[in-house]
C-alpha atoms as a PDB file:
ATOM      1  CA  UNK A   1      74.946   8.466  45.764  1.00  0.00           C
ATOM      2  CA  UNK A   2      77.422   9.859  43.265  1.00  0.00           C
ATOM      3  CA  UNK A   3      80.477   8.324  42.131  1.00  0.00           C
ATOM      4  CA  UNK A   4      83.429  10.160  40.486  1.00  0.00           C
ATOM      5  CA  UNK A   5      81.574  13.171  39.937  1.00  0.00           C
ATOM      6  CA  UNK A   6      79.442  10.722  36.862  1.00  0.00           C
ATOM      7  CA  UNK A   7      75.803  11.213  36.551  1.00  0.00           C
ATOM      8  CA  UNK A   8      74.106   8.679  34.169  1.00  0.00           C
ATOM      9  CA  UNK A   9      71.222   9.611  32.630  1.00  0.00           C
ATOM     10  CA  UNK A  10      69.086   6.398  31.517  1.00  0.00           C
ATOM     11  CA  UNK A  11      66.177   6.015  28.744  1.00  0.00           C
ATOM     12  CA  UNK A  12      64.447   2.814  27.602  1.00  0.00           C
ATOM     13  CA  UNK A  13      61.801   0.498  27.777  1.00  0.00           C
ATOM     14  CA  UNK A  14      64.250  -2.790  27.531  1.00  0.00           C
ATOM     15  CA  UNK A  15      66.199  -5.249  28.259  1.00  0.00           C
ATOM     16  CA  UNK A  16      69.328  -3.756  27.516  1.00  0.00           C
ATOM     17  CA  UNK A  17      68.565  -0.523  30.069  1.00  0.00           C
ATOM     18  CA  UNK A  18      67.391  -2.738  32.660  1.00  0.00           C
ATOM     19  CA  UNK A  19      71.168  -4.147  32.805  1.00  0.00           C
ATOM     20  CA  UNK A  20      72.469  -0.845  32.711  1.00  0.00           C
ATOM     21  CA  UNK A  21      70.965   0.515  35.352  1.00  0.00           C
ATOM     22  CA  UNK A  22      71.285  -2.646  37.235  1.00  0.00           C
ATOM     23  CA  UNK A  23      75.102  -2.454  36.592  1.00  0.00           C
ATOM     24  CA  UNK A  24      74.950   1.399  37.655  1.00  0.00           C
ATOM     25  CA  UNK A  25      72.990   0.686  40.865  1.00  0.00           C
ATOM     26  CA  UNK A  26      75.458  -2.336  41.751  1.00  0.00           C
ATOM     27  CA  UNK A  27      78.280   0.105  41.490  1.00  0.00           C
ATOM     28  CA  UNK A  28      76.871   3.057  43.816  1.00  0.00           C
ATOM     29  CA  UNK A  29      76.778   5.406  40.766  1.00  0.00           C
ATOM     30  CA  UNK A  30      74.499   8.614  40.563  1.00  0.00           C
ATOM     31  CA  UNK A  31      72.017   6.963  37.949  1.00  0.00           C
ATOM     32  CA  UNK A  32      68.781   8.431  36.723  1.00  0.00           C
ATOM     33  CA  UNK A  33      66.018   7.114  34.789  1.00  0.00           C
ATOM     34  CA  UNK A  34      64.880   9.361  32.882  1.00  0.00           C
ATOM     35  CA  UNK A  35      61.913   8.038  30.242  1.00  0.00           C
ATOM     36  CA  UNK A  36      60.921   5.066  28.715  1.00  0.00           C
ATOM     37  CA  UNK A  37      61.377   6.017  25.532  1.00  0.00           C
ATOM     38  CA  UNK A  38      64.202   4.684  24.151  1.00  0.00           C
ATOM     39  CA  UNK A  39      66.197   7.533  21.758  1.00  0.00           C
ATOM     40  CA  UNK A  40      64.723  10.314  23.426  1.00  0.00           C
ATOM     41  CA  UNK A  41      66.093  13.942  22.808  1.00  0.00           C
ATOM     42  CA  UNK A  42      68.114  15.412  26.118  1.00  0.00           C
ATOM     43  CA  UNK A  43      65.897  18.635  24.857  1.00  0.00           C
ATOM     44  CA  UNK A  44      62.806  16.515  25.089  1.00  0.00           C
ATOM     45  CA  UNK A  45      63.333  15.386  28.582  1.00  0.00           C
ATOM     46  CA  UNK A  46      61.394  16.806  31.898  1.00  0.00           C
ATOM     47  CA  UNK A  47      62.427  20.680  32.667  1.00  0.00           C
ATOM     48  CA  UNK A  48      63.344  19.229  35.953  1.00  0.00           C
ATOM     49  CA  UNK A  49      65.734  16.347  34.853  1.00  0.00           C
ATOM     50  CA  UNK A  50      67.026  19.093  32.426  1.00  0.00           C
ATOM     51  CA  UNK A  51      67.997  21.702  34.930  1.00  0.00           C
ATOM     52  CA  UNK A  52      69.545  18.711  37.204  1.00  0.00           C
ATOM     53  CA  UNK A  53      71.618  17.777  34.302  1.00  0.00           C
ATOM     54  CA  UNK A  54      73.012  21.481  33.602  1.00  0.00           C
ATOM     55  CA  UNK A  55      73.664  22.048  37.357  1.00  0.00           C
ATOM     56  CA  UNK A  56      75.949  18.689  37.759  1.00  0.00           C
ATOM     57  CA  UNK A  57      77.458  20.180  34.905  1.00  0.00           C
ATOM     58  CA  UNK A  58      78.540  23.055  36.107  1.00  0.00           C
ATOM     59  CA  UNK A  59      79.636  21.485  39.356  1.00  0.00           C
ATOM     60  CA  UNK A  60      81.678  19.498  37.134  1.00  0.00           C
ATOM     61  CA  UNK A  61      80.123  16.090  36.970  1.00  0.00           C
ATOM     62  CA  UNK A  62      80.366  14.242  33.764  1.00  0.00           C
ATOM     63  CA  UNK A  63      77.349  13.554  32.406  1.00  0.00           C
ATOM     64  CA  UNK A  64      76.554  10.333  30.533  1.00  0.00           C
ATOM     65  CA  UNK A  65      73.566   9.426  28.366  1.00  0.00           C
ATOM     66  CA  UNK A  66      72.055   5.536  27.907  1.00  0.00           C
ATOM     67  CA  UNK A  67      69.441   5.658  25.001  1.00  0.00           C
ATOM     68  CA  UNK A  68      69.764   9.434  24.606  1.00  0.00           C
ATOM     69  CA  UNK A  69      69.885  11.410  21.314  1.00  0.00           C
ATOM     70  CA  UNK A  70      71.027  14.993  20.329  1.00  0.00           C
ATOM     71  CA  UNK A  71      72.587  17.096  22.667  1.00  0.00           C
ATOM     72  CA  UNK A  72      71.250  19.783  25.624  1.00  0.00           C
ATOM     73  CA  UNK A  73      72.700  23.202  24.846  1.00  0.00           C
ATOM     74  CA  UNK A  74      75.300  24.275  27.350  1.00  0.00           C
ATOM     75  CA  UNK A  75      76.064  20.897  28.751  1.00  0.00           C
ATOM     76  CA  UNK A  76      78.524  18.650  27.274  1.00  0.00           C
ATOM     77  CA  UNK A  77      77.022  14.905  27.345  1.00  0.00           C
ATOM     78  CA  UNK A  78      78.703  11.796  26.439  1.00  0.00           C
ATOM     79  CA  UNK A  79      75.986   9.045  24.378  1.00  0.00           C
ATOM     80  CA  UNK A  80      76.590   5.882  24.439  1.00  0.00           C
ATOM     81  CA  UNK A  81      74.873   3.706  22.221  1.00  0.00           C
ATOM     82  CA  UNK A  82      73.805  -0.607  21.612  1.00  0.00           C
ATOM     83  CA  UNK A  83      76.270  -1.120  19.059  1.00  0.00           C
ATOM     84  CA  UNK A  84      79.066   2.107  18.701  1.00  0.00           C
ATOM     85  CA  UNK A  85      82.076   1.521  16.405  1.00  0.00           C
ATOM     86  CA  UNK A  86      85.356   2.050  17.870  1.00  0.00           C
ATOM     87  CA  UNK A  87      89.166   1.971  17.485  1.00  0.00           C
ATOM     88  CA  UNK A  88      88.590  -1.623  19.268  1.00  0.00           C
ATOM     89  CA  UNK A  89      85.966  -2.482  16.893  1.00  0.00           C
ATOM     90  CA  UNK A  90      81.977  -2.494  17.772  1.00  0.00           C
ATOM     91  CA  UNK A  91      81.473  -2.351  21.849  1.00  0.00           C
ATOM     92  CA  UNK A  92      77.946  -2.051  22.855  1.00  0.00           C
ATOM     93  CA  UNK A  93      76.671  -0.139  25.640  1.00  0.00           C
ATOM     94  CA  UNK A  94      77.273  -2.421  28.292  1.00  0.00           C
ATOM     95  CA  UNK A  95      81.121  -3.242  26.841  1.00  0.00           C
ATOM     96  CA  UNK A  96      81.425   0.647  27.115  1.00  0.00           C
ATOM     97  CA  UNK A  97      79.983   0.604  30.920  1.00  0.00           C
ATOM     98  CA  UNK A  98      82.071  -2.040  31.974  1.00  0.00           C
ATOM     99  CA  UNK A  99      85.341  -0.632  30.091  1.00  0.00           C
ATOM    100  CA  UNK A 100      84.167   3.231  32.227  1.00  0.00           C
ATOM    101  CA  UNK A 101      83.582   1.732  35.891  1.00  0.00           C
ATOM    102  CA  UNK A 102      86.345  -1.131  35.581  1.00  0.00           C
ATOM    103  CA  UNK A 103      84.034  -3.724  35.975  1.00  0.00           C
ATOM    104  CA  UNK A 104      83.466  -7.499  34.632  1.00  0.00           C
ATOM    105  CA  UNK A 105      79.972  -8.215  32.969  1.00  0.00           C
ATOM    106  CA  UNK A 106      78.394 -11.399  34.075  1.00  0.00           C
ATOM    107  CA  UNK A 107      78.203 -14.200  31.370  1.00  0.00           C
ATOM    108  CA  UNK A 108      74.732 -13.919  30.868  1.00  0.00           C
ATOM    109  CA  UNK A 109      75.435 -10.042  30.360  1.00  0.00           C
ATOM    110  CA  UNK A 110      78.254 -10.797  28.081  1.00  0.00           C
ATOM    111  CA  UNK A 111      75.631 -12.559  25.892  1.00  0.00           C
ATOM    112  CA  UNK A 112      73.410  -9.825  25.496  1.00  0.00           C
ATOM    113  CA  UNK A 113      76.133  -7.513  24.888  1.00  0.00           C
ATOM    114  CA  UNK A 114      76.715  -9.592  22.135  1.00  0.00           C
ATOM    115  CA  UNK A 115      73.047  -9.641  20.763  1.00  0.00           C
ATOM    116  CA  UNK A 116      73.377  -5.905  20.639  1.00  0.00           C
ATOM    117  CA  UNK A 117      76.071  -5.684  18.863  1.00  0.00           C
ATOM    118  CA  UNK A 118      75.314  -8.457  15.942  1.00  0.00           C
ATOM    119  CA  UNK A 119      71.961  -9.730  17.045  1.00  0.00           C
ATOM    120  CA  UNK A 120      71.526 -13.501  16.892  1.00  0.00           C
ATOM    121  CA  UNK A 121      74.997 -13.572  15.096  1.00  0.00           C
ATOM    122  CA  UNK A 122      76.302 -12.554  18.123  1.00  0.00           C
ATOM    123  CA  UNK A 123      74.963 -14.876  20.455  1.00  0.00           C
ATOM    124  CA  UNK A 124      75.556 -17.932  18.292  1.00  0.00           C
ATOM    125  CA  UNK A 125      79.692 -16.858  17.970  1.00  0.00           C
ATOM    126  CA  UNK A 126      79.666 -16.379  21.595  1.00  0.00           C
ATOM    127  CA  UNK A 127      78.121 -19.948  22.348  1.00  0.00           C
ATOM    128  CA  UNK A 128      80.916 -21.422  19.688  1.00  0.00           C
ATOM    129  CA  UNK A 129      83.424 -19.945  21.439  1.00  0.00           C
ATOM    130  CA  UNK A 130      82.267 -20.925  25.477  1.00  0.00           C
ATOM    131  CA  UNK A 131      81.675 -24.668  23.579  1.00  0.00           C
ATOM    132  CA  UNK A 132      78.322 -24.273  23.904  1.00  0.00           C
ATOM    133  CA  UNK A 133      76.976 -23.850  20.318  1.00  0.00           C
ATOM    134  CA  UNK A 134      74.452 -26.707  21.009  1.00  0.00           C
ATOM    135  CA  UNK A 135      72.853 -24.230  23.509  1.00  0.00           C
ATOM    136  CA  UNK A 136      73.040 -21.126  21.251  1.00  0.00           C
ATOM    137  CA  UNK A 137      69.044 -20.783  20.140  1.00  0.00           C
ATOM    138  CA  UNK A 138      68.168 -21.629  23.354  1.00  0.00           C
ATOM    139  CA  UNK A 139      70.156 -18.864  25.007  1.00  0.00           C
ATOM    140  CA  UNK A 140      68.576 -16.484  22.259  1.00  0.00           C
ATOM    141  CA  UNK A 141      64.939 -17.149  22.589  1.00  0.00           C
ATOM    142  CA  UNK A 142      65.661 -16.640  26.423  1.00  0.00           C
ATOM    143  CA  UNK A 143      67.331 -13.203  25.706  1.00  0.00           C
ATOM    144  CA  UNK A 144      64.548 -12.254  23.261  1.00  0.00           C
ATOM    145  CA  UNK A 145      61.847 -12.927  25.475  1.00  0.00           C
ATOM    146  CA  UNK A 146      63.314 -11.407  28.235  1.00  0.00           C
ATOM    147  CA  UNK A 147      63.877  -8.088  26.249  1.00  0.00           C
ATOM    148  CA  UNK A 148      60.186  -8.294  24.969  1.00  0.00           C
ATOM    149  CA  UNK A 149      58.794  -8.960  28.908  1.00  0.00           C
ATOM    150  CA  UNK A 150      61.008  -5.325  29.777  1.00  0.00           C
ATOM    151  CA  UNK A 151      58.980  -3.790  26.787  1.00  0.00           C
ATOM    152  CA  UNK A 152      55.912  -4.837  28.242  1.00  0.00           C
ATOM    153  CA  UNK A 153      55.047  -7.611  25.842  1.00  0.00           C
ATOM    154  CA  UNK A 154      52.907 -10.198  28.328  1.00  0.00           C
ATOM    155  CA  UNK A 155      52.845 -13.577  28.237  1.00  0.00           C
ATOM    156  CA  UNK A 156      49.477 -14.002  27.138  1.00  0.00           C
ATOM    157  CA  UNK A 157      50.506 -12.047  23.784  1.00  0.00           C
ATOM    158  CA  UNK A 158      53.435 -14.353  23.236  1.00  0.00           C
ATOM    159  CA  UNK A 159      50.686 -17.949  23.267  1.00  0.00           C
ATOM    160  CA  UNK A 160      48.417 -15.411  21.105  1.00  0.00           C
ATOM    161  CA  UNK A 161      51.639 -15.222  18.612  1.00  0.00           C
ATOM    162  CA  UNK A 162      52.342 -18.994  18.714  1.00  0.00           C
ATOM    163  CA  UNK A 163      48.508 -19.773  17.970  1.00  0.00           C
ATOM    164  CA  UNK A 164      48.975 -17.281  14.886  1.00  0.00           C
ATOM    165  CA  UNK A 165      52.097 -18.621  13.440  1.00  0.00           C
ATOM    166  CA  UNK A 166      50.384 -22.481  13.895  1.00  0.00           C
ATOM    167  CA  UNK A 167      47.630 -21.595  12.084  1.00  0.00           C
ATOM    168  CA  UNK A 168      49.338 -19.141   9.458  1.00  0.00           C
ATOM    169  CA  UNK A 169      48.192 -19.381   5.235  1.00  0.00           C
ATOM    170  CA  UNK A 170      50.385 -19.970   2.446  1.00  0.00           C
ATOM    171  CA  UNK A 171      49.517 -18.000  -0.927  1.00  0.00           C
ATOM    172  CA  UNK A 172      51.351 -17.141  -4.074  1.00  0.00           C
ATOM    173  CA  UNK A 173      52.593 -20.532  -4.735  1.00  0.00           C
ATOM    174  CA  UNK A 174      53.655 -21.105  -1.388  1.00  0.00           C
ATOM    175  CA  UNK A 175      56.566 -18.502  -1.501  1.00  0.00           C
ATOM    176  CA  UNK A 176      54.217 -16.403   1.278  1.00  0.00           C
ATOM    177  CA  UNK A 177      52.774 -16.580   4.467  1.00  0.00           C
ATOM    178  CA  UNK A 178      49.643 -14.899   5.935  1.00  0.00           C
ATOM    179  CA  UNK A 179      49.865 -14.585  10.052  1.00  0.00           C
ATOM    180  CA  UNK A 180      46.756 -12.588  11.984  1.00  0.00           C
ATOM    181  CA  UNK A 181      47.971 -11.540  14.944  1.00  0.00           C
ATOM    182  CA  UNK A 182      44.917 -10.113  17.694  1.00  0.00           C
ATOM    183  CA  UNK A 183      47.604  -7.685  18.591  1.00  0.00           C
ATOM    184  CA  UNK A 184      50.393  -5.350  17.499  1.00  0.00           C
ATOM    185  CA  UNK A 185      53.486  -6.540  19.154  1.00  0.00           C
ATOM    186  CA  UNK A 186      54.915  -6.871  15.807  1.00  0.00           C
ATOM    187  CA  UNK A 187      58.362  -8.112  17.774  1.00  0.00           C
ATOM    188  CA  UNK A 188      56.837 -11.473  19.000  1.00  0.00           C
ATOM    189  CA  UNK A 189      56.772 -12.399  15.096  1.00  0.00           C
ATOM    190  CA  UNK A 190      60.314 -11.024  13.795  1.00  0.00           C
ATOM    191  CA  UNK A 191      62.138 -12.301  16.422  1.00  0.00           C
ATOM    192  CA  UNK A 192      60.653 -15.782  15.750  1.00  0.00           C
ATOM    193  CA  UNK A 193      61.529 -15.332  12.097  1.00  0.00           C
ATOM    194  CA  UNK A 194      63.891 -16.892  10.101  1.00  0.00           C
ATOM    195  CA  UNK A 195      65.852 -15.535   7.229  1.00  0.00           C
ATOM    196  CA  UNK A 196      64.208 -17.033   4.577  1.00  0.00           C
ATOM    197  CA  UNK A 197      60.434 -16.536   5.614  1.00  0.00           C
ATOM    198  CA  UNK A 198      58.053 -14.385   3.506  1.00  0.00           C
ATOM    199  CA  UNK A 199      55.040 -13.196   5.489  1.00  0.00           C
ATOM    200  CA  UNK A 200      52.114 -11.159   5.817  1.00  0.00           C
ATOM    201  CA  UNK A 201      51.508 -10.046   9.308  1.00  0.00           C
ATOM    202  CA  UNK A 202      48.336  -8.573   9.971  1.00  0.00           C
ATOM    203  CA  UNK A 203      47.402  -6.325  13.123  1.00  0.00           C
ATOM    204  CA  UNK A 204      44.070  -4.876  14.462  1.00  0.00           C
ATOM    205  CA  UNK A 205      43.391  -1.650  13.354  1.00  0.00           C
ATOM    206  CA  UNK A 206      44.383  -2.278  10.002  1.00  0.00           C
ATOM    207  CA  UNK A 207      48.776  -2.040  10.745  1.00  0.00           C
ATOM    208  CA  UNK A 208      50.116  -4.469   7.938  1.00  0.00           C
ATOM    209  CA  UNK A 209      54.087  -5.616   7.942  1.00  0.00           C
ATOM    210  CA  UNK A 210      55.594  -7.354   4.901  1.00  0.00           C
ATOM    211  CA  UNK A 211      58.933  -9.116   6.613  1.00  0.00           C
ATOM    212  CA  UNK A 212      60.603 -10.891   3.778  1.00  0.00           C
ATOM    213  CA  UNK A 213      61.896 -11.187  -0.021  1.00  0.00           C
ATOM    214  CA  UNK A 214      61.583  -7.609  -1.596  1.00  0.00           C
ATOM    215  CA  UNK A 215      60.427  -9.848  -5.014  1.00  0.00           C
ATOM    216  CA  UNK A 216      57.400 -11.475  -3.161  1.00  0.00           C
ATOM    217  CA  UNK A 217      56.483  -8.086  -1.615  1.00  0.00           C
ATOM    218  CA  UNK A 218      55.924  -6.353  -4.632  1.00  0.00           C
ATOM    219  CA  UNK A 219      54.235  -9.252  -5.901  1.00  0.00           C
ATOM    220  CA  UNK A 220      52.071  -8.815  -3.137  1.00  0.00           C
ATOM    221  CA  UNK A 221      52.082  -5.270  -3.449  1.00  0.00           C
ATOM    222  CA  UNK A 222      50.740  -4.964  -7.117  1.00  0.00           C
ATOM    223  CA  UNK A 223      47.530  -7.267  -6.155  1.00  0.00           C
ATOM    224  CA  UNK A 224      45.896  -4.168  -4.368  1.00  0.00           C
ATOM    225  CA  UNK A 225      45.996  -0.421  -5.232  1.00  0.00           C
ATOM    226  CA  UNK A 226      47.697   2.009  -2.484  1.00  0.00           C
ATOM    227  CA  UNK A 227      43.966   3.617  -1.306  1.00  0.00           C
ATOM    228  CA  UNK A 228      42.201   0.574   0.056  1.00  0.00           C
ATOM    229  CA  UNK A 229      45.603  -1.865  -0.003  1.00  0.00           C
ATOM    230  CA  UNK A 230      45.107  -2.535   3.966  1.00  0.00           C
ATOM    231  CA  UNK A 231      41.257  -2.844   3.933  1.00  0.00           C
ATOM    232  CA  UNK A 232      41.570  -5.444   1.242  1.00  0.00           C
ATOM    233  CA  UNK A 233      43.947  -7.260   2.725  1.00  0.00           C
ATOM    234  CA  UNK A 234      42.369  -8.250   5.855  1.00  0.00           C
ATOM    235  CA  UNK A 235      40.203 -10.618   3.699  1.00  0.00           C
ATOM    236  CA  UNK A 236      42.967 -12.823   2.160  1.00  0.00           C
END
């Protein structure tokens, strides 16, 4: 059903377009989800989603992207983005949904409008100003994990990430951490990170992620030579 002539054009794989088009839906608008891929070029979508988009156009619908890049020639699209700076100061996606339609966004939407625009920042001000602070890390492992589930993260990789991090290995001195991880859901580690954690995250097929102090990377770094860096380092 359209609404106003809009026609929203969704893209994503997460938690944040799951809300949207829940929003959307809620609100009778003409919403279409497009991909999965979150970023995706308007050029790069399906022929038939393209030619859909230039004849609302030309009917005179507005056209609105969620988690859409670049622009389709001929057809002026609006983006909207997680986190877009504005004469009111940073609004994320859903702030600029809810400002468009004239609608209210649920508390628990409120919360992960505020994760998109300053991550856990954002979530922990938000908690100190409902009184709630206490409740703050809670409320952001909860958003995390829900945004990992949309991405299709399952369960049974999260307990594989916990077993990891329990049995992780300290090296140089301590200042490090080594983590093997039996899959590459890198996101089930970095979310679970904090600030001042230096580790070594190793994936199958060789993927290796340094998350930490730039110092202790390139101490890292300089142990192994560029050519056979990742094969050597799955025996540390």
């Amino acid at each position: 059903m359209e609404n106003n002539g809009r026609v929203w054009i969704c893209c994503g794989n997460d938690l944040e377009t799951n809300e949207t088009i829940k929003i959307l839906d809620k609100q009778d608008e003409n919403c279409i989800f497009a991909s999965r891929v979150q970023g995706v070029s308007w050029r790069n979508l399906r022929p038939a989603i393209q030619n859909l988009i230039r004849r609302k156009s030309k009917e005179g619908s507005k056209i609105y992207g969620i988690g859409v890049s670049d622009r389709l020639l001929g057809v002026d699209t609006y983006n909207i983005t997680s986190s877009m700076d504005t004469e009111k100061g940073k609004l994320s996606s859903l702030d600029v949904i809810s400002e468009l339609l004239d609608v209210k966004l649920s508390l628990d939407q409120q919360f992960i409008s505020s994760y998109l625009k300053e991550g856990k920042d954002g979530v922990y001000k938000l908690a100190d100003k409902l009184e709630i602070g206490d409740y703050g890390n809670k409320i952001l492992t909860y958003i995390q994990i829900r945004d990992r589930q949309a991405k299709g993260i399952q369960i049974s990789q999260e307990a594989e990430t916990v077993r990891a991090l329990q049995n992780k290995r300290e090296i140089l001195d301590g200042n490090f951490s080594v983590i093997k991880l039996p899959h590459n859901k890198i996101e089930t580690i970095v979310d679970r990170n904090f600030d001042d954690d230096n580790l070594l995250v190793l994936c199958p097929n060789e993927e290796t992620y340094f998350l930490g102090e730039e110092k202790y990377v390139k101490k890292l770094e300089h142990k192994f030579d560029n050519e056979s860096k990742s094969k050597q380092l799955r025996y540390i």
